[in-house]
C-alpha atoms as a PDB file:
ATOM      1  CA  UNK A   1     139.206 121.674  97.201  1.00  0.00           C
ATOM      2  CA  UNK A   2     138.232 124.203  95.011  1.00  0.00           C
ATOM      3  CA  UNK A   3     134.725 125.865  94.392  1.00  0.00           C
ATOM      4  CA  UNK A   4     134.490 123.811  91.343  1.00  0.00           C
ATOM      5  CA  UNK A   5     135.411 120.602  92.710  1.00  0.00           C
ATOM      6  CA  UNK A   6     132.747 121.279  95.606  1.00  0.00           C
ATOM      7  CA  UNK A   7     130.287 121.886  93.211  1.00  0.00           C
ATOM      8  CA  UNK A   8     130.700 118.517  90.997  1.00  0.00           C
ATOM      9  CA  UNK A   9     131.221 116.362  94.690  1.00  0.00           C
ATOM     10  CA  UNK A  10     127.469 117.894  95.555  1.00  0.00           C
ATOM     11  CA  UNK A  11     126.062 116.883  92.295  1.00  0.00           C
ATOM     12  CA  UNK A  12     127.376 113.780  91.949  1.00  0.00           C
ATOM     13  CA  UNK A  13     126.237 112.835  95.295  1.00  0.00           C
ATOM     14  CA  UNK A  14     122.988 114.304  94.618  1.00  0.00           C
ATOM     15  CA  UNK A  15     122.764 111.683  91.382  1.00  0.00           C
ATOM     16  CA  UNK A  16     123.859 108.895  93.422  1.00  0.00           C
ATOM     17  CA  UNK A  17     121.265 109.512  96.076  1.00  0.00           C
ATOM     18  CA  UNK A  18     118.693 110.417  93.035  1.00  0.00           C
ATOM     19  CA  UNK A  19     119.598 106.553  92.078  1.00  0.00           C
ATOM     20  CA  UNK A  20     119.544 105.565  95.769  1.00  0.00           C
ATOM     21  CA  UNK A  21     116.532 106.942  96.154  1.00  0.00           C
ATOM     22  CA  UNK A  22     114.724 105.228  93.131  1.00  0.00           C
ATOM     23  CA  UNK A  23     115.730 101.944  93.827  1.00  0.00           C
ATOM     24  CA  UNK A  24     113.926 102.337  97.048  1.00  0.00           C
ATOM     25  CA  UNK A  25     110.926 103.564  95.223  1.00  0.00           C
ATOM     26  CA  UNK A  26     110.906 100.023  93.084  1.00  0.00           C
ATOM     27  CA  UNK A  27     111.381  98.062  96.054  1.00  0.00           C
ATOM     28  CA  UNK A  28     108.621  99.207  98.348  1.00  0.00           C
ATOM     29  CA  UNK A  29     109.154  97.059 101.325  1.00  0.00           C
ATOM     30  CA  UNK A  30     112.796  97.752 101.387  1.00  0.00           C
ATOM     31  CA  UNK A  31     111.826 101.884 102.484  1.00  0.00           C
ATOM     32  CA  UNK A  32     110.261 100.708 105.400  1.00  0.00           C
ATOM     33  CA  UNK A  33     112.959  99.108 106.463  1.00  0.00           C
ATOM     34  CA  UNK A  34     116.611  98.969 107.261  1.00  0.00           C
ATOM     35  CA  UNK A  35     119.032  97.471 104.695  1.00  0.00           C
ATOM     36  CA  UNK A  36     121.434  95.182 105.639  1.00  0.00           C
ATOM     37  CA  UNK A  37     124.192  96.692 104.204  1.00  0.00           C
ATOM     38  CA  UNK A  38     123.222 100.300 103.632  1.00  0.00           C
ATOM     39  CA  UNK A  39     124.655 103.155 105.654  1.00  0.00           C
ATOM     40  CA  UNK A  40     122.879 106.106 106.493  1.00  0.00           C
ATOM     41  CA  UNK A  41     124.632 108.772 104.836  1.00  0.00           C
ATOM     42  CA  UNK A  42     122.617 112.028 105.953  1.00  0.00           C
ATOM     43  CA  UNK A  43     124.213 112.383 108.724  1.00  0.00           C
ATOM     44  CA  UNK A  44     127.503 112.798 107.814  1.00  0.00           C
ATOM     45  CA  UNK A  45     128.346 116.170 107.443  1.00  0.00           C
ATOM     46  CA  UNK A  46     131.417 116.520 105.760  1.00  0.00           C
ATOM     47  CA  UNK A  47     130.505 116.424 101.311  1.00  0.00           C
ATOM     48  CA  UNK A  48     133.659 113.941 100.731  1.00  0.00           C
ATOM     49  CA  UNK A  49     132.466 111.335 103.540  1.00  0.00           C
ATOM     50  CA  UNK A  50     128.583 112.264 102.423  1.00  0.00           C
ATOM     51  CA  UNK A  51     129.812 111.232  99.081  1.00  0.00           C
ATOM     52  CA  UNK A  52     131.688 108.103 100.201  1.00  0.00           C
ATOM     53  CA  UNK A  53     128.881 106.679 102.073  1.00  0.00           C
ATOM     54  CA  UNK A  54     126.152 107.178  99.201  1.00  0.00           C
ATOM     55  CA  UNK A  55     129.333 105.771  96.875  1.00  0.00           C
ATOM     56  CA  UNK A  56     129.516 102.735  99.063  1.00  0.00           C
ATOM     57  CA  UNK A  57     125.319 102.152  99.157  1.00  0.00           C
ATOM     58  CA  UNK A  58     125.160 102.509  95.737  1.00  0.00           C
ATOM     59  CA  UNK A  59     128.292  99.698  95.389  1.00  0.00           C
ATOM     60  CA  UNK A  60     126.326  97.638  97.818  1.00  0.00           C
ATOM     61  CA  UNK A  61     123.174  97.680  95.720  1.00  0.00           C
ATOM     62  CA  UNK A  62     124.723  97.132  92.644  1.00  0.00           C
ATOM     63  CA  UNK A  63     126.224  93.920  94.089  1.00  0.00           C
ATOM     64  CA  UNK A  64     122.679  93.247  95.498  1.00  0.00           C
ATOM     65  CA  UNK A  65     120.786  93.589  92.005  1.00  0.00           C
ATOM     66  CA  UNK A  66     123.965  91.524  90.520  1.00  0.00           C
ATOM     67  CA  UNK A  67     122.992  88.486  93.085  1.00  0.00           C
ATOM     68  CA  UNK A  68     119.877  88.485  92.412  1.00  0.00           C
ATOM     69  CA  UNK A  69     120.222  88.710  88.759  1.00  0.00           C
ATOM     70  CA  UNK A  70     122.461  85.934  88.583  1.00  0.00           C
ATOM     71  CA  UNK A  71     120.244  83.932  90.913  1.00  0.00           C
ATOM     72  CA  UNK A  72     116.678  84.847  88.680  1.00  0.00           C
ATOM     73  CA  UNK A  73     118.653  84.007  85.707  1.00  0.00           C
ATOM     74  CA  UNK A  74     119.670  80.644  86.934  1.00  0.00           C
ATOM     75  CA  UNK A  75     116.140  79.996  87.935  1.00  0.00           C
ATOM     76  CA  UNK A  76     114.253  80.693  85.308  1.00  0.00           C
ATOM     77  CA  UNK A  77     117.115  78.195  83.355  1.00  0.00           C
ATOM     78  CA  UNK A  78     115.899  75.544  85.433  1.00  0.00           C
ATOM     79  CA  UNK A  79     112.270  76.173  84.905  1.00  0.00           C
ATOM     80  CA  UNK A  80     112.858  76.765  80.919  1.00  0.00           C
ATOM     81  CA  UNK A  81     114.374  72.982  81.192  1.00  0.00           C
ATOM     82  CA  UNK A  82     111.416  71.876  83.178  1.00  0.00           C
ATOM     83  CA  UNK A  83     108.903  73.175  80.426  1.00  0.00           C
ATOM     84  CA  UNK A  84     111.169  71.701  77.377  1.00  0.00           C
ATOM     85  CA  UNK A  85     110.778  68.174  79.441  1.00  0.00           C
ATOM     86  CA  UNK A  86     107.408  68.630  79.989  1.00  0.00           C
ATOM     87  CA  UNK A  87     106.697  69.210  76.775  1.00  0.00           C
ATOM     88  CA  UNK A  88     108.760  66.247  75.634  1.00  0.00           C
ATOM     89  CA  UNK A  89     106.822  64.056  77.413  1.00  0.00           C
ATOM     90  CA  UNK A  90     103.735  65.500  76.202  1.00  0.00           C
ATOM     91  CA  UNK A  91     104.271  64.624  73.072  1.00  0.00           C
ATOM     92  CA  UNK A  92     105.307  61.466  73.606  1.00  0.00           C
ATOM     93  CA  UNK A  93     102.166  60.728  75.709  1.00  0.00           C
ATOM     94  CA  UNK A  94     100.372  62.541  72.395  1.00  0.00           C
ATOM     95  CA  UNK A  95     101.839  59.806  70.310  1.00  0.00           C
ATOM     96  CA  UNK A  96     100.628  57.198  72.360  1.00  0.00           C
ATOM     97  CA  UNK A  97      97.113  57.859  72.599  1.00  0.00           C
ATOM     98  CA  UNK A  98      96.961  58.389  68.355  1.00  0.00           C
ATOM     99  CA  UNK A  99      98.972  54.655  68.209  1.00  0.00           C
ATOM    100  CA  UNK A 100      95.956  53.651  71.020  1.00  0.00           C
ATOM    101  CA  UNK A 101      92.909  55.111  69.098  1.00  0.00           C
ATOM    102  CA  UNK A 102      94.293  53.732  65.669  1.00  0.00           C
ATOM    103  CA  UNK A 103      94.513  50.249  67.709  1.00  0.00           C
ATOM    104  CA  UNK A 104      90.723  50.735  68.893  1.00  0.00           C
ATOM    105  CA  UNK A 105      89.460  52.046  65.439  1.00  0.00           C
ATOM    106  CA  UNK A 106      91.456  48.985  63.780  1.00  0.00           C
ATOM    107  CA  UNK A 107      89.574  46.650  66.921  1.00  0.00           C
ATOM    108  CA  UNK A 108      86.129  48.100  66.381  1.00  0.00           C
ATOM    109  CA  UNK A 109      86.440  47.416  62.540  1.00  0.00           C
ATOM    110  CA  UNK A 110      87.365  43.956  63.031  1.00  0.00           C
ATOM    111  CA  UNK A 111      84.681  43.515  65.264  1.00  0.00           C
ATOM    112  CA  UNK A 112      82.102  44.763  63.427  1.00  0.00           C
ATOM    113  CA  UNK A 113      83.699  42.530  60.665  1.00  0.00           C
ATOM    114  CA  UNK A 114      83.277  39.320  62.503  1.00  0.00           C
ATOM    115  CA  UNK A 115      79.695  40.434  63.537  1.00  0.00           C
ATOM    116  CA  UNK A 116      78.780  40.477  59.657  1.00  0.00           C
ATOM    117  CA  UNK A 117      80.777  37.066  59.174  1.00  0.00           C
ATOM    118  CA  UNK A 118      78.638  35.441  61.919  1.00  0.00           C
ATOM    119  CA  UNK A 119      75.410  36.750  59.914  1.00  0.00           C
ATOM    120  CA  UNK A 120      75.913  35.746  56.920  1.00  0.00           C
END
């Protein structure tokens, strides 16, 4: 392996533990913690198997954050179907109670109809 080739290993093992390292700054309970899953790679000391390990974590996660895209996605379908059918029958129950007032308006006239009938 040649200087050069040394050089680009270290850097891109430094980016993929720069991403590493941020997705354990957005989820803040996983740093205190061991990952199921996740090797520790520091204490490897040979670059190529340094770099293989922080490869394989950063496979691992993506996989991770696939799951649980897939899975949020599938939820909030469900919920988005929930609201649509809630709304439906909100607007049916809507309709109803305008049919039931124009009934009670129609009941009170009539009443107050016969009332004046009776008077007269």
């Amino acid at each position: 392996m040649t200087a050069n080739e040394r050089y680009t290993a270290g850097m891109r093992a430094g980016r993929i533990a720069a991403a590493v390292g941020a997705l354990f700054v957005w989820l803040p309970a996983a740093g205190a913690q061991d990952i199921r899953g996740l090797e520790v790679c520091t204490a490897e000391k040979q670059m190529d198997r340094r770099t293989g390990c922080l490869q394989a974590n950063v496979e691992f996660l993506q996989q991770a954050l696939n799951r649980l895209t897939r899975e949020t996605q599938s939820k909030l379908a469900a919920a988005a179907r929930d609201i649509a059918t809630a709304q439906a029958e909100v607007a049916a129950l809507r309709a109803t109670v305008v049919k039931l007032q124009a009934d009670i308006d129609m009941l009170r006239k009539s009443a107050a109809t016969d009332k004046n009938d009776v008077r007269k």
